[in-house]
Protein backbone atom coordinates (compact mmCIF):
# COMPACT_ATOMS: atom_id res chain seq x y z
CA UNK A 1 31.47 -13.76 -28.95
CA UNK A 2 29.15 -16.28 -27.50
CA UNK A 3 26.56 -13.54 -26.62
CA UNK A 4 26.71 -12.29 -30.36
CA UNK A 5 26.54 -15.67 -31.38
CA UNK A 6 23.27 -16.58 -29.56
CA UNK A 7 21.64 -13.17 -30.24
CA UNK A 8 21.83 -14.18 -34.07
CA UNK A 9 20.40 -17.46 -33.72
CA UNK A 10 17.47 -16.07 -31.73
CA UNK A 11 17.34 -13.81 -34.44
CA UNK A 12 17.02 -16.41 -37.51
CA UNK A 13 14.80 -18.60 -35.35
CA UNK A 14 12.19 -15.82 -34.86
CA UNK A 15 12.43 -14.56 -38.36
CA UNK A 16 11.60 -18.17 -39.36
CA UNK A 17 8.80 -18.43 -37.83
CA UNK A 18 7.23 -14.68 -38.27
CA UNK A 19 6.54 -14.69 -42.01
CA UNK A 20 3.22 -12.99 -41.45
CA UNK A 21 4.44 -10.59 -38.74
CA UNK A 22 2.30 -11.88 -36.12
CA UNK A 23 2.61 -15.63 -34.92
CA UNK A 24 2.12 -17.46 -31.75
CA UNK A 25 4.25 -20.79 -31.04
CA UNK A 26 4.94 -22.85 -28.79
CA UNK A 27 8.13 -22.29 -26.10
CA UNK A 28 9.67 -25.76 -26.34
CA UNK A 29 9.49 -25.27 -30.38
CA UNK A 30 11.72 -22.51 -30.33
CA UNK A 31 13.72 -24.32 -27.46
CA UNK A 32 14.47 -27.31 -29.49
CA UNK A 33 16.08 -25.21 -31.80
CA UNK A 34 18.18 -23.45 -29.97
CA UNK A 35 16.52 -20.14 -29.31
CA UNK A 36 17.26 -18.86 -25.97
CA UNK A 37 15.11 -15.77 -24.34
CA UNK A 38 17.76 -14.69 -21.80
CA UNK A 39 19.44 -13.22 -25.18
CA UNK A 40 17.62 -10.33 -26.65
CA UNK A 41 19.09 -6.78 -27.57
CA UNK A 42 16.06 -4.03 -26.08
CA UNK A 43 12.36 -4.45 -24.92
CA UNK A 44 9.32 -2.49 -25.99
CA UNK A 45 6.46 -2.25 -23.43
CA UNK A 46 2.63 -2.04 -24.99
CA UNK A 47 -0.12 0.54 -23.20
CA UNK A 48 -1.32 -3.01 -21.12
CA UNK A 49 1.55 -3.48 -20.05
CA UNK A 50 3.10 -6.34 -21.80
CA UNK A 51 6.74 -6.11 -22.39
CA UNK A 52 7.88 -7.62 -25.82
CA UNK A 53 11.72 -8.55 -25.50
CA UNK A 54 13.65 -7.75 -29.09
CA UNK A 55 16.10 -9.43 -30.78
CA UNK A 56 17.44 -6.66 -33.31
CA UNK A 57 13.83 -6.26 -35.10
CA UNK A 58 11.83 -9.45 -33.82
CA UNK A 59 10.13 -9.38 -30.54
CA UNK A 60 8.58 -12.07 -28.54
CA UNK A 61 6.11 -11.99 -25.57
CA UNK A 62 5.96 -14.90 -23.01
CA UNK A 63 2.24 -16.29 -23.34
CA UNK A 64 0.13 -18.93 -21.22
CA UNK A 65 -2.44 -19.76 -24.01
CA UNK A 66 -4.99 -22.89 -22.37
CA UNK A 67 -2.25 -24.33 -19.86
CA UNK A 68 0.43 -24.01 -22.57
CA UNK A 69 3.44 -22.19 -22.49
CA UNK A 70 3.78 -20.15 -25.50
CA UNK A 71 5.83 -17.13 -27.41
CA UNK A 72 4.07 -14.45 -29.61
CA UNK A 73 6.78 -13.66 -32.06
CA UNK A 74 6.10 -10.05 -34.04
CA UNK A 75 8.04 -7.93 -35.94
CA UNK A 76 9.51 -4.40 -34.74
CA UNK A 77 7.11 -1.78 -35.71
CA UNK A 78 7.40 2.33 -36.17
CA UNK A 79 4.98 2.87 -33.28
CA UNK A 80 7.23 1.04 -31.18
CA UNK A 81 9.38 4.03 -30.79
């Protein structure tokens, strides 16, 4: 219950966030409201390399933008197959 629990929060925190599909933010934003990236339901790994952990159909990837420590939230896509 608690895993189900979390995974929906993470879920309505990213969605919040993502209204153009594509958004970068910072980690301790997300953190303050609760979002927790040891929850996520698959991952989706790009031709670099990057792996994009998914909650459901939003998908974050850990960033280091200029010393920062930030999350680049996106939305599932068909190519991601």
């Amino acid at each position: 219950m608690e895993v189900d629990r979390q995974l929906k929060l993470n879920r309505k925190i990213l969605k919040a966030h993502n209204r153009s599909g594509y958004t970068t933010l910072a980690k301790i934003e997300l953190q303050s409201e609760g979002f927790n990236p040891r929850f996520f339901t698959h991952y989706w790994k790009n031709t670099q390399g990057d792996v994009y952990l998914f909650v459901y159909d939003y998908g974050f990837l850990d960033l280091k933008k200029n010393g920062k420590e930030k999350y680049l939230i996106v939305a599932w896509q068909e190519y991601m197959r």
